[in-house]
C-alpha atoms as a PDB file:
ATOM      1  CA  UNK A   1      40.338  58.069 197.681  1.00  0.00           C
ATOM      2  CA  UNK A   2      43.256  55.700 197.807  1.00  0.00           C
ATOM      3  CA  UNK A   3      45.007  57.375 194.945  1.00  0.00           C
ATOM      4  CA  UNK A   4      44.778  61.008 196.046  1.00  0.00           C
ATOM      5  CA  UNK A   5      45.896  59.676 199.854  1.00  0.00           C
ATOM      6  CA  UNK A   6      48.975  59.004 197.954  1.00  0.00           C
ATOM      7  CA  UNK A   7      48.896  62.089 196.105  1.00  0.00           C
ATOM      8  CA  UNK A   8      48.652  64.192 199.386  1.00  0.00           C
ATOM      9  CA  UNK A   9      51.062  62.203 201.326  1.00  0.00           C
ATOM     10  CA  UNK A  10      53.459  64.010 199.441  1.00  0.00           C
ATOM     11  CA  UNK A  11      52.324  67.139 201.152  1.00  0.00           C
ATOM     12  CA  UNK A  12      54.853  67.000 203.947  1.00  0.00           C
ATOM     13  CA  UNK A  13      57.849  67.382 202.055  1.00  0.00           C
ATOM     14  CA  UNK A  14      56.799  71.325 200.929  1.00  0.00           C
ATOM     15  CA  UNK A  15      53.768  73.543 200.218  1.00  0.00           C
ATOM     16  CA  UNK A  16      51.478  72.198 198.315  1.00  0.00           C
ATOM     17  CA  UNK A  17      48.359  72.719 196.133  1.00  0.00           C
ATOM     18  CA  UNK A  18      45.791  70.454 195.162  1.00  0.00           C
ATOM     19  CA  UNK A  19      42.495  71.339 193.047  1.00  0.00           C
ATOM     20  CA  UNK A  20      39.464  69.432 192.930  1.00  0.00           C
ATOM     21  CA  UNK A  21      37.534  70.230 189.953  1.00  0.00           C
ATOM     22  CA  UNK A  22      34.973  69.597 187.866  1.00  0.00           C
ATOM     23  CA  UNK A  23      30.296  69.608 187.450  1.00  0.00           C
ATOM     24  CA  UNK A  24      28.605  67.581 189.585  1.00  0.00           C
ATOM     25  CA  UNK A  25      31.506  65.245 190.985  1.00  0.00           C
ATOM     26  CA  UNK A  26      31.532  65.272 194.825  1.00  0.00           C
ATOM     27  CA  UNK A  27      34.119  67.841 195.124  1.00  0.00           C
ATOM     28  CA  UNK A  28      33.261  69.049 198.338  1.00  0.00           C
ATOM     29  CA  UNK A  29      32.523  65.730 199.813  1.00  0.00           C
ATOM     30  CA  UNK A  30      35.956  64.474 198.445  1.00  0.00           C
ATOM     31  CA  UNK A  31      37.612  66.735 200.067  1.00  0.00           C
ATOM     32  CA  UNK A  32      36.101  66.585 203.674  1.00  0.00           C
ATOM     33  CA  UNK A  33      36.709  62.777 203.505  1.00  0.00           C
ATOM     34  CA  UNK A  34      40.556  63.680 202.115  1.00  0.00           C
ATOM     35  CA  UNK A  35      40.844  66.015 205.495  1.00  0.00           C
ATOM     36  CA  UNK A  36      39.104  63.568 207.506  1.00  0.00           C
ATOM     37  CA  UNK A  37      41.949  61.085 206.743  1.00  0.00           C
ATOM     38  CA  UNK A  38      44.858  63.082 207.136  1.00  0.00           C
ATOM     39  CA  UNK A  39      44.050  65.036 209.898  1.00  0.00           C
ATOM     40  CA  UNK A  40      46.011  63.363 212.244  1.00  0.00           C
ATOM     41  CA  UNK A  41      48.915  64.708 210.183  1.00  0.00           C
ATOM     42  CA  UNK A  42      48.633  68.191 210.649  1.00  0.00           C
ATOM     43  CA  UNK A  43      49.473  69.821 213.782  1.00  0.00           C
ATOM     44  CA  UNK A  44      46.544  72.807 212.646  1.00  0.00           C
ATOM     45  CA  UNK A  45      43.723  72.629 209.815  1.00  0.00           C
ATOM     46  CA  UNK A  46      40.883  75.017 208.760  1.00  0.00           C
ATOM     47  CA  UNK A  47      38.178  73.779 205.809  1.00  0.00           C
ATOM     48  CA  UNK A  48      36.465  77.287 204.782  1.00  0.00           C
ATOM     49  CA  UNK A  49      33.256  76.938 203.015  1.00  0.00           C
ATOM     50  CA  UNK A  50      31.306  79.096 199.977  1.00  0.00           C
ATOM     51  CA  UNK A  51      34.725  80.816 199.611  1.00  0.00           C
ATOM     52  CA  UNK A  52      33.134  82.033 196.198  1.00  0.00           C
ATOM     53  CA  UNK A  53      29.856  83.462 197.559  1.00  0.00           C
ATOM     54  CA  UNK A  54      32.159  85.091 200.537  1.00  0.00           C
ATOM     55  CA  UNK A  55      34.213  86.688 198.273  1.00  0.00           C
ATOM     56  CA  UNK A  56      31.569  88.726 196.172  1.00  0.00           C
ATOM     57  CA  UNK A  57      30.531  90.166 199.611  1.00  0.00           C
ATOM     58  CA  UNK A  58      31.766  93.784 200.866  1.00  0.00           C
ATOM     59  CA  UNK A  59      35.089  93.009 202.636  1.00  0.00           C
ATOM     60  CA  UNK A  60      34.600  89.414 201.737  1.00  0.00           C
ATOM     61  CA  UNK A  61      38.295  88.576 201.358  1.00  0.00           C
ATOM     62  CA  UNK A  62      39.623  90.051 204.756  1.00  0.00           C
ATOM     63  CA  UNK A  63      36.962  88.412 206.120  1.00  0.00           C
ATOM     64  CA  UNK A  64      37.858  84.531 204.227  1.00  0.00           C
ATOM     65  CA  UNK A  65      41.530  86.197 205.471  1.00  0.00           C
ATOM     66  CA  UNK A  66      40.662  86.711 208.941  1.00  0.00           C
ATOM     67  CA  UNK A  67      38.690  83.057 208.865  1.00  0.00           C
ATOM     68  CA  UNK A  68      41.869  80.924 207.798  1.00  0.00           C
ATOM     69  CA  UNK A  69      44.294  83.184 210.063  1.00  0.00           C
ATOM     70  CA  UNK A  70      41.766  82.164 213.028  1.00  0.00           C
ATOM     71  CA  UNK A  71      41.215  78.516 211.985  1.00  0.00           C
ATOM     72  CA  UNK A  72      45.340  77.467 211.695  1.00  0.00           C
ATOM     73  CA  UNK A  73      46.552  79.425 214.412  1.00  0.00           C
ATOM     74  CA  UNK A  74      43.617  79.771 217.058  1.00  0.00           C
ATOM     75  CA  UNK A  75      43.843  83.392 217.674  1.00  0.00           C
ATOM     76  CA  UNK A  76      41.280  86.041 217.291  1.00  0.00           C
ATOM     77  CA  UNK A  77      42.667  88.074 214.600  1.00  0.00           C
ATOM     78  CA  UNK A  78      42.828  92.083 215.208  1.00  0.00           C
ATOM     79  CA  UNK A  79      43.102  94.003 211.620  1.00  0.00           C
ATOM     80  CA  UNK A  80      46.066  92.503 209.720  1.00  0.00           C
ATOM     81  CA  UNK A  81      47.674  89.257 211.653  1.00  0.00           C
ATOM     82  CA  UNK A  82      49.493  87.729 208.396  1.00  0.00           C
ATOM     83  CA  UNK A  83      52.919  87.334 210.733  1.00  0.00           C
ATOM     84  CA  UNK A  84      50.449  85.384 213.323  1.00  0.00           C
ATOM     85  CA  UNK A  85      49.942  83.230 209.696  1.00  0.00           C
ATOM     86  CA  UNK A  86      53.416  83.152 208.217  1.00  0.00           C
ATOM     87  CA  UNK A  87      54.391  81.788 212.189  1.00  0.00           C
ATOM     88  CA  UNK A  88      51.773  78.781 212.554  1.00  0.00           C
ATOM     89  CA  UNK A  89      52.556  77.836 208.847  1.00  0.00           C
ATOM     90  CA  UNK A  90      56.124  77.551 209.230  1.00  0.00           C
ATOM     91  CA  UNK A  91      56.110  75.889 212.744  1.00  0.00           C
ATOM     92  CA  UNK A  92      53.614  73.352 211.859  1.00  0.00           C
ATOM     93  CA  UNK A  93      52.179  71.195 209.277  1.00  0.00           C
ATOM     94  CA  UNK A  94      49.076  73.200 208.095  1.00  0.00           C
ATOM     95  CA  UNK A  95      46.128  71.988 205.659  1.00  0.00           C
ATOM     96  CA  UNK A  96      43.915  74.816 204.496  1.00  0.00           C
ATOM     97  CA  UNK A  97      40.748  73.756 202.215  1.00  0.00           C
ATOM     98  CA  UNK A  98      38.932  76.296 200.831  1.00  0.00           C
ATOM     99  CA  UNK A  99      35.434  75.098 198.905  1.00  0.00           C
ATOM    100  CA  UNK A 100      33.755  76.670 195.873  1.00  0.00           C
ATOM    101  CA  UNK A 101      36.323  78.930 194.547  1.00  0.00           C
ATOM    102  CA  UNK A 102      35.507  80.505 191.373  1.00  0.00           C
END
């Protein structure tokens, strides 16, 4: 955990993406603990779960869409908010995690 803190604390310079991969090694619980430490470095956060099963559904990627739009920016999104996105993301410090992708 140490050694991806310092990973991620390079985060705040620019975008970033990390990916946690692998059978069987605590992915998911890595990353809750990796949000649960930095959290108090992002002004807005969102951790979307079974992003894979969620995805194979009808409309399952506006709705994953809709999800993170209303978890970083705390609105109720009405059909297609990206600018509401684009806005929070570039006025704050955002982490997204988004578990099981395929």
């Amino acid at each position: 955990m140490k050694k991806v803190g310092g990973i991620a604390g390079n985060v705040f310079q620019n975008r970033r993406v990390l990916g946690l991969f692998g059978v069987g090694v605590g992915k998911t619980t890595l990353a809750k603990a990796l949000l649960n430490r930095l959290v108090v470095h992002f002004e807005r956060r969102g951790f979307i779960s079974s992003v894979r099963e969620e995805s194979s559904k009808d409309g399952g990627l506006i709705s994953l869409r809709n999800r993170v739009i209303n978890d970083i920016s705390h609105q109720v999104v009405d059909g297609d908010d990206i600018p509401a996105f684009r806005r929070t993301a570039d006025e704050n410090r955002v982490m997204i995690i988004l578990d099981d992708v395929k």
